[in-house]
PDB file of N, CA and C in Angstrom:
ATOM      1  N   UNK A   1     -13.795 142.334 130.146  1.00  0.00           N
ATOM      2  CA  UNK A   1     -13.476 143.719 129.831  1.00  0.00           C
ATOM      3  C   UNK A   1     -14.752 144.549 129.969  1.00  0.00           C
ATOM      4  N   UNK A   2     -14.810 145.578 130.517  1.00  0.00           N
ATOM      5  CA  UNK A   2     -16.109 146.585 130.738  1.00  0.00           C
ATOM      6  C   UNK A   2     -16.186 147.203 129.494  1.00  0.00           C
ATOM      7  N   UNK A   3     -17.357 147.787 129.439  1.00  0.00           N
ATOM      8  CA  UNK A   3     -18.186 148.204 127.741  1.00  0.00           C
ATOM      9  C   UNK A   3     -17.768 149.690 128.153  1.00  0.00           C
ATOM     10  N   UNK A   4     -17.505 150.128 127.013  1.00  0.00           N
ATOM     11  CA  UNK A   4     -16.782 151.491 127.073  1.00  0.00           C
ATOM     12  C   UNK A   4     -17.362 151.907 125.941  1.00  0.00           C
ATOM     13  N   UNK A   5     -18.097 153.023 125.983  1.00  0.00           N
ATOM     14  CA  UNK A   5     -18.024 154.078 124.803  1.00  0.00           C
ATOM     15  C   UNK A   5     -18.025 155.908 124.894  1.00  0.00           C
ATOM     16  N   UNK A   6     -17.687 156.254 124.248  1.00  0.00           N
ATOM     17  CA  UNK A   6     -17.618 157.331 123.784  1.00  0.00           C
ATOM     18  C   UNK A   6     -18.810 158.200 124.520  1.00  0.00           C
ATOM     19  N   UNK A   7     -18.913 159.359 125.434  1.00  0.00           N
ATOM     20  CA  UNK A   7     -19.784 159.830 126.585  1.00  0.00           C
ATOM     21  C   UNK A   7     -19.856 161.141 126.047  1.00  0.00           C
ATOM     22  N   UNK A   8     -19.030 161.920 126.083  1.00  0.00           N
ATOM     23  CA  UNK A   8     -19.068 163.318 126.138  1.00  0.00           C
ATOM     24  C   UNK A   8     -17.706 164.026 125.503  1.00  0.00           C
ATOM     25  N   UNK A   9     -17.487 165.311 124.777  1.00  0.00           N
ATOM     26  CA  UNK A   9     -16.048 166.119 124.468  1.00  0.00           C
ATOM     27  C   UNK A   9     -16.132 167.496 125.595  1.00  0.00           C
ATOM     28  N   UNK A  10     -15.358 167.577 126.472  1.00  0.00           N
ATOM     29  CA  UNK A  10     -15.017 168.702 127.148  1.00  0.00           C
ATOM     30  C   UNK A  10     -14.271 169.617 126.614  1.00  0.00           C
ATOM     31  N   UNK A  11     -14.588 170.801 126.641  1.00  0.00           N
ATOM     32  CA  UNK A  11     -13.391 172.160 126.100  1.00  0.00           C
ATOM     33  C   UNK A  11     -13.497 172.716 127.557  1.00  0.00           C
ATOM     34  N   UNK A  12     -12.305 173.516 127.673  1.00  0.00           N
ATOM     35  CA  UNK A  12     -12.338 174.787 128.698  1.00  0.00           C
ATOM     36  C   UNK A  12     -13.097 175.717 128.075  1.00  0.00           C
ATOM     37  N   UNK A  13     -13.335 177.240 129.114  1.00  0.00           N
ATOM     38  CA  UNK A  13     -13.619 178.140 128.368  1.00  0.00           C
ATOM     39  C   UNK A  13     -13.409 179.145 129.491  1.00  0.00           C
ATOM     40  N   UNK A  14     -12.286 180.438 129.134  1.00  0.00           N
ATOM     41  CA  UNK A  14     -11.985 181.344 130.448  1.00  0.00           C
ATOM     42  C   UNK A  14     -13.341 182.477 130.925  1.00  0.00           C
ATOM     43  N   UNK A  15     -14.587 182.223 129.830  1.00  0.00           N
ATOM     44  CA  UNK A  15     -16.194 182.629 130.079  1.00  0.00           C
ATOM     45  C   UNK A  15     -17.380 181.996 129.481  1.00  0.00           C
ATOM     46  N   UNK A  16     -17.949 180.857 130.504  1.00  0.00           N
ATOM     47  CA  UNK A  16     -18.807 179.936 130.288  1.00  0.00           C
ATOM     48  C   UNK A  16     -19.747 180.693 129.602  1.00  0.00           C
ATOM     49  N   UNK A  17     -20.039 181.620 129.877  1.00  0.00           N
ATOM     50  CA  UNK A  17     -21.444 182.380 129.402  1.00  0.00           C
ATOM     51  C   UNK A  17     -20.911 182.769 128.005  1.00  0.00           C
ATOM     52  N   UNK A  18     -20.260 183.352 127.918  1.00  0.00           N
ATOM     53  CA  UNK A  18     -19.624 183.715 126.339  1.00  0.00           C
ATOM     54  C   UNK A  18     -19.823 182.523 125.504  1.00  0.00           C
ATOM     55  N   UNK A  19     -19.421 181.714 126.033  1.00  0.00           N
ATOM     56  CA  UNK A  19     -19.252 180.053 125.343  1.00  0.00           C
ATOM     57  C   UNK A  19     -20.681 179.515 124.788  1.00  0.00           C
ATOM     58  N   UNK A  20     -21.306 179.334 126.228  1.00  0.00           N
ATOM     59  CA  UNK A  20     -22.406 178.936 125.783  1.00  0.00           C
ATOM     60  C   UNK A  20     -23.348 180.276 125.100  1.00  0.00           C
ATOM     61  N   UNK A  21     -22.989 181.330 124.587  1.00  0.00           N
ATOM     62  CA  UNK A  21     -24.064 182.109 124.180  1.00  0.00           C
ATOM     63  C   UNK A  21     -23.519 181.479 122.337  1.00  0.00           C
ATOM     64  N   UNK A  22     -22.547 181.608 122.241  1.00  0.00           N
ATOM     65  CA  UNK A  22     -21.863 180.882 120.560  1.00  0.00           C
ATOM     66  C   UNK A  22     -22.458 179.568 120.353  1.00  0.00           C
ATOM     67  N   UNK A  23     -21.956 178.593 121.182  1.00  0.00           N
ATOM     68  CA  UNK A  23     -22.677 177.131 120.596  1.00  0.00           C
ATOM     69  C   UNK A  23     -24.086 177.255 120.829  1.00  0.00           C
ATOM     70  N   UNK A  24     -24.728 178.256 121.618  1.00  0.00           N
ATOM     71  CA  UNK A  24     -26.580 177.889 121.277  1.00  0.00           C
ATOM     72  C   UNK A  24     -26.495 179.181 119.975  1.00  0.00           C
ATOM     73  N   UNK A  25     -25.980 180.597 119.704  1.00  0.00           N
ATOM     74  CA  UNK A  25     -26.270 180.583 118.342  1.00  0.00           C
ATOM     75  C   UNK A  25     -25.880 180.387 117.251  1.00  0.00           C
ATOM     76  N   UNK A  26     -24.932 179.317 117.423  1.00  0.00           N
ATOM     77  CA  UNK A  26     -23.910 179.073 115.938  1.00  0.00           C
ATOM     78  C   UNK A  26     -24.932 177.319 115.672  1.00  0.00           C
ATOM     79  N   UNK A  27     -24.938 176.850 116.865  1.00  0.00           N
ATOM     80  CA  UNK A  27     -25.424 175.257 116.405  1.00  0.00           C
ATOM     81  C   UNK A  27     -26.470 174.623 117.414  1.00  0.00           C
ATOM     82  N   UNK A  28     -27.209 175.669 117.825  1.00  0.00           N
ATOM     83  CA  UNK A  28     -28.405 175.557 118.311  1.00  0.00           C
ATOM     84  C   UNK A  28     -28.887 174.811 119.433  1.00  0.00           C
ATOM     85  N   UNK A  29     -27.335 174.686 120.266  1.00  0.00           N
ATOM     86  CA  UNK A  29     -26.820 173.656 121.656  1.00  0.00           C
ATOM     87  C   UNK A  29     -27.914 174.209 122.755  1.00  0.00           C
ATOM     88  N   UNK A  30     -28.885 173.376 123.478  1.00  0.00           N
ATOM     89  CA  UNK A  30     -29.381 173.885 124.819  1.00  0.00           C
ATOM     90  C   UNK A  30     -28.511 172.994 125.957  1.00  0.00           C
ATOM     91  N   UNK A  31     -27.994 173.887 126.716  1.00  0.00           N
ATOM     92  CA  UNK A  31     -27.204 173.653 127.707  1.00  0.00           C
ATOM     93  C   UNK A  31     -27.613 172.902 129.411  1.00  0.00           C
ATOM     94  N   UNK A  32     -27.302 172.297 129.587  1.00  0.00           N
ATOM     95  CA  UNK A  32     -27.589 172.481 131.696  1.00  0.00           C
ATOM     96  C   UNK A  32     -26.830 173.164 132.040  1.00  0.00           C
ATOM     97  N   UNK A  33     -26.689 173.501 132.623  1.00  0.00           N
ATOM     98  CA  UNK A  33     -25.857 173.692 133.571  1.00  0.00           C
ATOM     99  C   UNK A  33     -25.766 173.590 135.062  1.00  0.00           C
ATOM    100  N   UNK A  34     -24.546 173.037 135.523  1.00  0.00           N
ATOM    101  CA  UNK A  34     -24.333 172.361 136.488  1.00  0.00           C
ATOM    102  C   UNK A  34     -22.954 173.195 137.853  1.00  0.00           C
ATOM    103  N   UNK A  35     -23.879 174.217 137.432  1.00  0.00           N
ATOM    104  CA  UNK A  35     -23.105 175.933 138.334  1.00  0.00           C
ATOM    105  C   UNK A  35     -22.345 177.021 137.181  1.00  0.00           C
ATOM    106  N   UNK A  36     -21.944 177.612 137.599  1.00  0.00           N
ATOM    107  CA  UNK A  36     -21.568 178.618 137.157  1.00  0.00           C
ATOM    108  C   UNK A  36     -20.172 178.354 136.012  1.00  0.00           C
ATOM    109  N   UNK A  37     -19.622 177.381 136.791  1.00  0.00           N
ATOM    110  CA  UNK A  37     -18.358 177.237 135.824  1.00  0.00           C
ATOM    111  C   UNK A  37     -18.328 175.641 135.052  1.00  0.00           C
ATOM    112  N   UNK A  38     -19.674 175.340 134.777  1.00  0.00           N
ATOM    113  CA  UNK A  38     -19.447 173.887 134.111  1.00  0.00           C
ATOM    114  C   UNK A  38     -20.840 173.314 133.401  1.00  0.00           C
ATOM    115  N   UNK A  39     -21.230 173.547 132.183  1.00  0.00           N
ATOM    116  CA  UNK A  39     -22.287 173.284 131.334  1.00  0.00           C
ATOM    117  C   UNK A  39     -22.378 171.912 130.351  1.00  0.00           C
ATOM    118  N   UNK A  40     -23.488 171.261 129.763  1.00  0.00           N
ATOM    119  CA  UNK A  40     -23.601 170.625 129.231  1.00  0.00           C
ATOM    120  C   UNK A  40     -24.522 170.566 128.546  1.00  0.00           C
ATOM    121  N   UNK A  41     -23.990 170.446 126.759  1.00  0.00           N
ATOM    122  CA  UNK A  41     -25.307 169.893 126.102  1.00  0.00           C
ATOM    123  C   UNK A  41     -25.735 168.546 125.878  1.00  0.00           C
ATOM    124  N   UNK A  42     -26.891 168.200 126.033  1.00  0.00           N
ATOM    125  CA  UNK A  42     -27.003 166.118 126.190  1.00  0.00           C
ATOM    126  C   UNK A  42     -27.603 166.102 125.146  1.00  0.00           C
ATOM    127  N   UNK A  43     -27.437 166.283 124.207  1.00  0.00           N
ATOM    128  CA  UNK A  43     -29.448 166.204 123.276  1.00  0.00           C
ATOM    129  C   UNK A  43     -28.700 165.178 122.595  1.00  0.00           C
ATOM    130  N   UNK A  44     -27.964 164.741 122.328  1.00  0.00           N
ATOM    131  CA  UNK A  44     -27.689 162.920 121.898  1.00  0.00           C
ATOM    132  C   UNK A  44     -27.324 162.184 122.378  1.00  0.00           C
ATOM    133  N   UNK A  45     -26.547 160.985 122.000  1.00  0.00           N
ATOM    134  CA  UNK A  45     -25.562 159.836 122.748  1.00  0.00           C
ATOM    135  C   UNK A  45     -24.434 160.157 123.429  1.00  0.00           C
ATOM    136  N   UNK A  46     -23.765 161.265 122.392  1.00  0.00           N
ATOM    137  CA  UNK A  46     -22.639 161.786 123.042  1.00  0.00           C
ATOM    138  C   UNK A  46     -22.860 163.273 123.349  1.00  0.00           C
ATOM    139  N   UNK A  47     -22.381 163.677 124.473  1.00  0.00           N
ATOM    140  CA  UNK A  47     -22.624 164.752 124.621  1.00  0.00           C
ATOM    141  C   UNK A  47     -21.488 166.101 124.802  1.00  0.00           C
ATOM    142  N   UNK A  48     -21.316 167.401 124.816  1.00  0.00           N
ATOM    143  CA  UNK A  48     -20.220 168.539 124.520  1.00  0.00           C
ATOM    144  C   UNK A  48     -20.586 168.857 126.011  1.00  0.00           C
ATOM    145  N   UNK A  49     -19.046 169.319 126.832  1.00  0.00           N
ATOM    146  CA  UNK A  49     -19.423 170.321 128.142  1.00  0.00           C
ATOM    147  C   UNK A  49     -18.243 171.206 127.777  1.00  0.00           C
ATOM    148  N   UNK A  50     -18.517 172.495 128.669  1.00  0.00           N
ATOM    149  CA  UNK A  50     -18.098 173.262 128.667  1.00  0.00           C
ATOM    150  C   UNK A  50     -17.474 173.333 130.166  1.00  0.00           C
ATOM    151  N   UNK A  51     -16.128 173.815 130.481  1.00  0.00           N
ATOM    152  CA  UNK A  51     -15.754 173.916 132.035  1.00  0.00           C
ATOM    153  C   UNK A  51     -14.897 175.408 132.021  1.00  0.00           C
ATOM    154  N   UNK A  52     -14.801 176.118 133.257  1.00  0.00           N
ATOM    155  CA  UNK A  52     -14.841 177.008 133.157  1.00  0.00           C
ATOM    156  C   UNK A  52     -13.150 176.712 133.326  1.00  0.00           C
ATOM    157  N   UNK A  53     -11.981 178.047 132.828  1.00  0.00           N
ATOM    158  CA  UNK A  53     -10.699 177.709 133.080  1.00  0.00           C
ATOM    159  C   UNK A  53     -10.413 179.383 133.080  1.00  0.00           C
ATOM    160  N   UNK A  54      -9.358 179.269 133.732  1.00  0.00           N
ATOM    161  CA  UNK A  54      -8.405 181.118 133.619  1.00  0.00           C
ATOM    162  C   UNK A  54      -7.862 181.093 132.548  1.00  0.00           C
ATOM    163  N   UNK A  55      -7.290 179.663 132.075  1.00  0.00           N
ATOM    164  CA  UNK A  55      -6.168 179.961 131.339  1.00  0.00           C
ATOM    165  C   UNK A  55      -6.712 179.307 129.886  1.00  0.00           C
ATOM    166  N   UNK A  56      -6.900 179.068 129.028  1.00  0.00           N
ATOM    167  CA  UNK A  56      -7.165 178.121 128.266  1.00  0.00           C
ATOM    168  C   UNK A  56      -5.876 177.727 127.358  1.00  0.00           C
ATOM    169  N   UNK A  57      -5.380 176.636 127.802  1.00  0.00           N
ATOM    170  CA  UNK A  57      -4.174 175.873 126.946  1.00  0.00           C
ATOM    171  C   UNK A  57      -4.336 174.394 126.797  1.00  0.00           C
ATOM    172  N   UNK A  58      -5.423 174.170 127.692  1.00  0.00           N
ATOM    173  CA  UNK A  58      -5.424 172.522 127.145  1.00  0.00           C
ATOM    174  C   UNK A  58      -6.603 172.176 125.759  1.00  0.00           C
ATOM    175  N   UNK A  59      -5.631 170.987 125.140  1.00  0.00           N
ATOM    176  CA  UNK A  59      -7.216 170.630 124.378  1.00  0.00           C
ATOM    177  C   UNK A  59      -8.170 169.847 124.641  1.00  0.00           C
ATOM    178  N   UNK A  60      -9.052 169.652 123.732  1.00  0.00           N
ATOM    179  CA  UNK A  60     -10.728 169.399 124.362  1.00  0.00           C
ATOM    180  C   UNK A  60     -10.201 167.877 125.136  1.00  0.00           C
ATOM    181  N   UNK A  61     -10.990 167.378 125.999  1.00  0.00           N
ATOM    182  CA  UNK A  61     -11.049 166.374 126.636  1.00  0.00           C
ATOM    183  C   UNK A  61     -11.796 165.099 125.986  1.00  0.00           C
ATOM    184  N   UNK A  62     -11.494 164.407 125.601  1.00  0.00           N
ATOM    185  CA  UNK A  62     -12.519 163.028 125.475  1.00  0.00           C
ATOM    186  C   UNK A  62     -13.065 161.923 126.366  1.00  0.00           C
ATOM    187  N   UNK A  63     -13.879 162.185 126.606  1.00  0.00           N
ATOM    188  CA  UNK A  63     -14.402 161.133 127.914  1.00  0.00           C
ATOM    189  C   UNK A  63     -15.069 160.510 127.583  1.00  0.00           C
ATOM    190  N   UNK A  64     -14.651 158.675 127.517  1.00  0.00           N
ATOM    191  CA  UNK A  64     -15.347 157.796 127.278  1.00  0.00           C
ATOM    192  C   UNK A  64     -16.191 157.062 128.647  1.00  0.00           C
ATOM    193  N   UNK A  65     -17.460 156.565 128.526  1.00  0.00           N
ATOM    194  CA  UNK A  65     -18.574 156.110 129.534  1.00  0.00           C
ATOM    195  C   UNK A  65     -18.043 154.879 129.410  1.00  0.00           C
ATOM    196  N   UNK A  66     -17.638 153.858 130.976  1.00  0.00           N
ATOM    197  CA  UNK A  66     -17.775 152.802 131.337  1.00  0.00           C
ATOM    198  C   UNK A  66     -18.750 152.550 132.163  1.00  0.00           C
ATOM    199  N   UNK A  67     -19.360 150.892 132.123  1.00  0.00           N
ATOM    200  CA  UNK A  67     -19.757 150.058 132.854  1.00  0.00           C
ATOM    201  C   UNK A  67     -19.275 150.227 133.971  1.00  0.00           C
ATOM    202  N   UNK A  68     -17.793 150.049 134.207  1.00  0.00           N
ATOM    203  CA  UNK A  68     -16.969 149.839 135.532  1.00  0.00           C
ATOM    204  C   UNK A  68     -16.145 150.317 135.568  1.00  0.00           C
ATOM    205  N   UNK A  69     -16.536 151.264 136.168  1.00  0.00           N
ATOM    206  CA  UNK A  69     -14.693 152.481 136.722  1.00  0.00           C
ATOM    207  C   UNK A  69     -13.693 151.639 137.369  1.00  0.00           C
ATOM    208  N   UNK A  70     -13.885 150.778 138.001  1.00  0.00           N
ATOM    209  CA  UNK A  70     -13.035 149.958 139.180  1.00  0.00           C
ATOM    210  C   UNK A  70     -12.012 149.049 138.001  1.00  0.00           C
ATOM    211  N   UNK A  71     -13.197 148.629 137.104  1.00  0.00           N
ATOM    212  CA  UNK A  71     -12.287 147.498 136.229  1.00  0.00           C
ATOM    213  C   UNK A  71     -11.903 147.801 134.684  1.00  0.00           C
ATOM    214  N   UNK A  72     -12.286 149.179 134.868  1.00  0.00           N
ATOM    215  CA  UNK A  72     -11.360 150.463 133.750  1.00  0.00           C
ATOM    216  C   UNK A  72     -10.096 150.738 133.970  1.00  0.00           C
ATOM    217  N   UNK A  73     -10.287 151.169 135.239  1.00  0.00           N
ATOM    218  CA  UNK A  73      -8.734 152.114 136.449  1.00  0.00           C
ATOM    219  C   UNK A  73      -7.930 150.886 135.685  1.00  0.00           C
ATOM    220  N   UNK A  74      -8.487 149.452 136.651  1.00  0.00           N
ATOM    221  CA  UNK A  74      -7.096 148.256 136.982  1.00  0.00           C
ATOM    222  C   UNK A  74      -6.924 147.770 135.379  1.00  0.00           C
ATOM    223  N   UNK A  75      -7.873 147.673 134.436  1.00  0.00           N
ATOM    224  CA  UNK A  75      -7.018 147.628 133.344  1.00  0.00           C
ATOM    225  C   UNK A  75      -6.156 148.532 132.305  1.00  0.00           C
ATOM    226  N   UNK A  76      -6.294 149.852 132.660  1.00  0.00           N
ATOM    227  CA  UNK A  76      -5.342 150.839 132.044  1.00  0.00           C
ATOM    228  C   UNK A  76      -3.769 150.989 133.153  1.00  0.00           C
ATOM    229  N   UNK A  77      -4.272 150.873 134.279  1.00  0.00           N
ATOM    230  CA  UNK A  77      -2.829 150.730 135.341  1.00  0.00           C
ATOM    231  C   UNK A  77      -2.181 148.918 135.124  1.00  0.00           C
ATOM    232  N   UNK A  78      -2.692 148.308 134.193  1.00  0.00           N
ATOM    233  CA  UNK A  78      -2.390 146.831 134.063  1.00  0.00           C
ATOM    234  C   UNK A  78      -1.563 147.198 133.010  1.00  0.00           C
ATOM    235  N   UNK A  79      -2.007 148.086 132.404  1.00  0.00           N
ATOM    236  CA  UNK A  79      -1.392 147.741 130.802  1.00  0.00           C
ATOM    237  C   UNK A  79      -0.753 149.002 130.783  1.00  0.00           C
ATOM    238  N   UNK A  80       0.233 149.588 132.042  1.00  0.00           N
ATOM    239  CA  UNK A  80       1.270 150.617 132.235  1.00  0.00           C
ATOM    240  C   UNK A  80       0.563 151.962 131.924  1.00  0.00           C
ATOM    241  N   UNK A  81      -0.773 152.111 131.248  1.00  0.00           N
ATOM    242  CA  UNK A  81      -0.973 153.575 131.135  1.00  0.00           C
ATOM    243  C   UNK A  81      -0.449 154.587 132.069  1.00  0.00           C
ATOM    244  N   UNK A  82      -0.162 155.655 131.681  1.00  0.00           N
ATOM    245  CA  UNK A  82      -0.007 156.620 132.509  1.00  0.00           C
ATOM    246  C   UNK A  82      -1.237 157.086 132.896  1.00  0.00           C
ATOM    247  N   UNK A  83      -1.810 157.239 134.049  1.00  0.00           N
ATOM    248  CA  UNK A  83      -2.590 157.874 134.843  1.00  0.00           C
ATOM    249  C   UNK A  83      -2.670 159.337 135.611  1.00  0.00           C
ATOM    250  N   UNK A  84      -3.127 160.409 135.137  1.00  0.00           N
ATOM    251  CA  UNK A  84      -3.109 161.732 135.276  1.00  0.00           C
ATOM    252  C   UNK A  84      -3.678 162.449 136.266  1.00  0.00           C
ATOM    253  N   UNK A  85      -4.521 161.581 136.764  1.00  0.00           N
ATOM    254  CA  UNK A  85      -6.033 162.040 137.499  1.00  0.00           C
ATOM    255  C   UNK A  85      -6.475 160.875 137.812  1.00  0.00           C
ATOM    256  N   UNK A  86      -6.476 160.165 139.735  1.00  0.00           N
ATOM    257  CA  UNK A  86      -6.669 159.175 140.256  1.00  0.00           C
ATOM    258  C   UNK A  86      -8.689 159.195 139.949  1.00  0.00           C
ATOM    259  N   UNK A  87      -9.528 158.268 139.756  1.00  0.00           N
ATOM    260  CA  UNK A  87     -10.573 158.230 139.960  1.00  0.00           C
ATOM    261  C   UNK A  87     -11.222 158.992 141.393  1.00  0.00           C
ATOM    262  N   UNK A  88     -12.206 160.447 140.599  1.00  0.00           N
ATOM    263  CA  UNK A  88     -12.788 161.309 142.088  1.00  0.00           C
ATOM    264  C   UNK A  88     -14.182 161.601 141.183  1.00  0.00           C
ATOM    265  N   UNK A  89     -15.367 161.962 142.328  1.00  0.00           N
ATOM    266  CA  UNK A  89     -16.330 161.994 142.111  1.00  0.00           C
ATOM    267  C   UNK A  89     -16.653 163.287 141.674  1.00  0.00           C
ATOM    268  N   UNK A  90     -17.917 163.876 140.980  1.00  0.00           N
ATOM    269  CA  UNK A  90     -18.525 164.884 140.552  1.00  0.00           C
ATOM    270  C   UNK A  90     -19.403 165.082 140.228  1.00  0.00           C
ATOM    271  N   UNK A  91     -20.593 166.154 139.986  1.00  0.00           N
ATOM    272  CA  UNK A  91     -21.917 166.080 139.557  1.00  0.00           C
ATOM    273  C   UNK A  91     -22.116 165.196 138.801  1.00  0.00           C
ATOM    274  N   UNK A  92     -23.018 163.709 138.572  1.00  0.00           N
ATOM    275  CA  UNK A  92     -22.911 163.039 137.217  1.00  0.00           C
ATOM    276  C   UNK A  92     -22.604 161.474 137.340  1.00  0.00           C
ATOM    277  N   UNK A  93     -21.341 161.867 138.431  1.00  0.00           N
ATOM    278  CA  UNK A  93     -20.246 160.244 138.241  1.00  0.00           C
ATOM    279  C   UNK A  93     -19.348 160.593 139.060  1.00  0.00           C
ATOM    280  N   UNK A  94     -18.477 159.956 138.459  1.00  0.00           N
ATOM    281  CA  UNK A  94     -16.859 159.744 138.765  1.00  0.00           C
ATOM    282  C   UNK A  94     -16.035 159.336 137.645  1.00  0.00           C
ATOM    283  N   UNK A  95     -15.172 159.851 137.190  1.00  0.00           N
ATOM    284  CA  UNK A  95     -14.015 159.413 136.300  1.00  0.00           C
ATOM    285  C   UNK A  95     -12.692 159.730 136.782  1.00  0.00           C
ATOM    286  N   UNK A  96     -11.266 159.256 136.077  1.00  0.00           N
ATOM    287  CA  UNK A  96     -10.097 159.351 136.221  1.00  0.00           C
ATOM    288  C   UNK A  96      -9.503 159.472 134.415  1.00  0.00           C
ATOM    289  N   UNK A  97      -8.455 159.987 134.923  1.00  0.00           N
ATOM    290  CA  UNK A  97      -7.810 160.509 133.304  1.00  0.00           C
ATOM    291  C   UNK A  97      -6.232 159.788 133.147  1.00  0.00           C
ATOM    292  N   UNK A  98      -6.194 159.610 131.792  1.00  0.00           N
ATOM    293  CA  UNK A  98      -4.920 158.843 131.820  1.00  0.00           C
ATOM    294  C   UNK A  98      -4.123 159.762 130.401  1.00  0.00           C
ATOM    295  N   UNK A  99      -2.982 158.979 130.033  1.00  0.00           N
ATOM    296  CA  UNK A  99      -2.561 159.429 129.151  1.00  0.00           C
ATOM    297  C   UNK A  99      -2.714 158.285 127.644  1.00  0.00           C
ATOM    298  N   UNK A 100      -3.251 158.599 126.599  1.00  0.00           N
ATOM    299  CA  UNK A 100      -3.020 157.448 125.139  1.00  0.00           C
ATOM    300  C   UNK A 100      -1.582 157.356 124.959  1.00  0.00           C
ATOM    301  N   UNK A 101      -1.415 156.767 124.362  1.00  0.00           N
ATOM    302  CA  UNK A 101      -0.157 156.280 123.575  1.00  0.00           C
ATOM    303  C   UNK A 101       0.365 157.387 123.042  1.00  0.00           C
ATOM    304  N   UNK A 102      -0.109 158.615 122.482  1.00  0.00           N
ATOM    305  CA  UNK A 102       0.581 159.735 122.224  1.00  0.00           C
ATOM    306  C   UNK A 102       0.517 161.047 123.061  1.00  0.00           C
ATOM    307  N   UNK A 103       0.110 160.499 124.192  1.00  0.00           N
ATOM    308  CA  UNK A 103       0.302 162.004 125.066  1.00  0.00           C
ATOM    309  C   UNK A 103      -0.706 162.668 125.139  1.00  0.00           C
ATOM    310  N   UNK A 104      -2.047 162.229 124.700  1.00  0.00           N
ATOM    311  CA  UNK A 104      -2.926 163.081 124.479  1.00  0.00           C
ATOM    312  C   UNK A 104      -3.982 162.909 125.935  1.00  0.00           C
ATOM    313  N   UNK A 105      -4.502 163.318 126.660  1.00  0.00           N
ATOM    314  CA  UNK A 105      -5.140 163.574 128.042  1.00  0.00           C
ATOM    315  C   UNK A 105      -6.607 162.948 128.103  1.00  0.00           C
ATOM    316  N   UNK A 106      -6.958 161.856 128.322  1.00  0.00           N
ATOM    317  CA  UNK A 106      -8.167 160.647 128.157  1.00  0.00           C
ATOM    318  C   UNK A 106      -9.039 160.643 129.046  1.00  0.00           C
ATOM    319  N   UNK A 107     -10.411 161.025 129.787  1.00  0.00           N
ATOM    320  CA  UNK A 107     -11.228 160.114 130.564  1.00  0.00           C
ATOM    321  C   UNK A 107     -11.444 159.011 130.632  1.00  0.00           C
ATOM    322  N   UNK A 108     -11.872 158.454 131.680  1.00  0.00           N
ATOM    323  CA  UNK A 108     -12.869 157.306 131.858  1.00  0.00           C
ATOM    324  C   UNK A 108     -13.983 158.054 132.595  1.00  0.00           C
ATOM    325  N   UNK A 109     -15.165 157.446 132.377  1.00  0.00           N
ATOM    326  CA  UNK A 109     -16.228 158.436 133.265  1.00  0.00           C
ATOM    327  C   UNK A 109     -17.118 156.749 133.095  1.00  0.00           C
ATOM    328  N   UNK A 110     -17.689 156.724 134.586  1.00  0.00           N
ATOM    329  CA  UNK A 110     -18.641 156.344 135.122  1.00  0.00           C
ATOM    330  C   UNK A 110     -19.858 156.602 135.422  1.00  0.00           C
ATOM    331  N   UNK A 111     -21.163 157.259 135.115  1.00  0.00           N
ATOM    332  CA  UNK A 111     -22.335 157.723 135.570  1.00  0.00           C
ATOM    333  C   UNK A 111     -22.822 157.297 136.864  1.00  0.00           C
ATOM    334  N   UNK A 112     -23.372 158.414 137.439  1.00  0.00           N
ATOM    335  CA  UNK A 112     -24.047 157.863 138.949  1.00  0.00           C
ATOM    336  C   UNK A 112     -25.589 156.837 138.382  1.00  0.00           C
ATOM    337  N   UNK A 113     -25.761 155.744 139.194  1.00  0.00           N
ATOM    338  CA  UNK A 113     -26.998 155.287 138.899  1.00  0.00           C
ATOM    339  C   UNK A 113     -27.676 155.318 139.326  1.00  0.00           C
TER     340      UNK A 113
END
């Protein structure tokens, strides 16, 4: 089984800049950012991003860090998960999204090495 933990929480936000001007003065977040519509604070283990959206209706994202995307995918498609989002690449990595047991919208994320 690949080592999985807990990576990062994603929110939307329909104005990144708005966003990130609140979490650096409410809780003192320094950001990257990684263009215009997609930020991140790293300053621990786990880390908060921000992505840019029109609409905002989804909730925050949880993306857990694997060892092995390949042998993440085949054991959540082993064990019937629903799969939302086939494994695709992006600044960072690559992850794919599935569904939990209650419907709620999951990463897997891989880091580039």
């Amino acid at each position: 089984m690949p080592k999985i933990a807990l990576n990062y929480i994603e929110i939307q936000s329909n104005d990144v800049a708005r966003a990130k001007l609140f979490y650096q003065q409410l809780l003192g977040l320094k950001f990257t950012e990684y263009g215009p519509e997609y930020i991140a604070a790293e300053d621990g283990p786990a880390h908060f991003a921000i992505a840019a959206a029109h609409e905002v209706k989804t909730p925050p994202l949880p993306v857990f860090e694997t060892d092995d995307i390949g042998a993440s995918y085949a054991l959540a498609q082993s064990s019937g998960q629903k799969i939302v989002a086939e494994i695709f690449g992006y600044p960072g990595g690559q992850r794919f999204e599935m569904l939990d047991v209650d419907g709620n919208r999951i990463a897997i994320y891989q880091p580039n090495s």
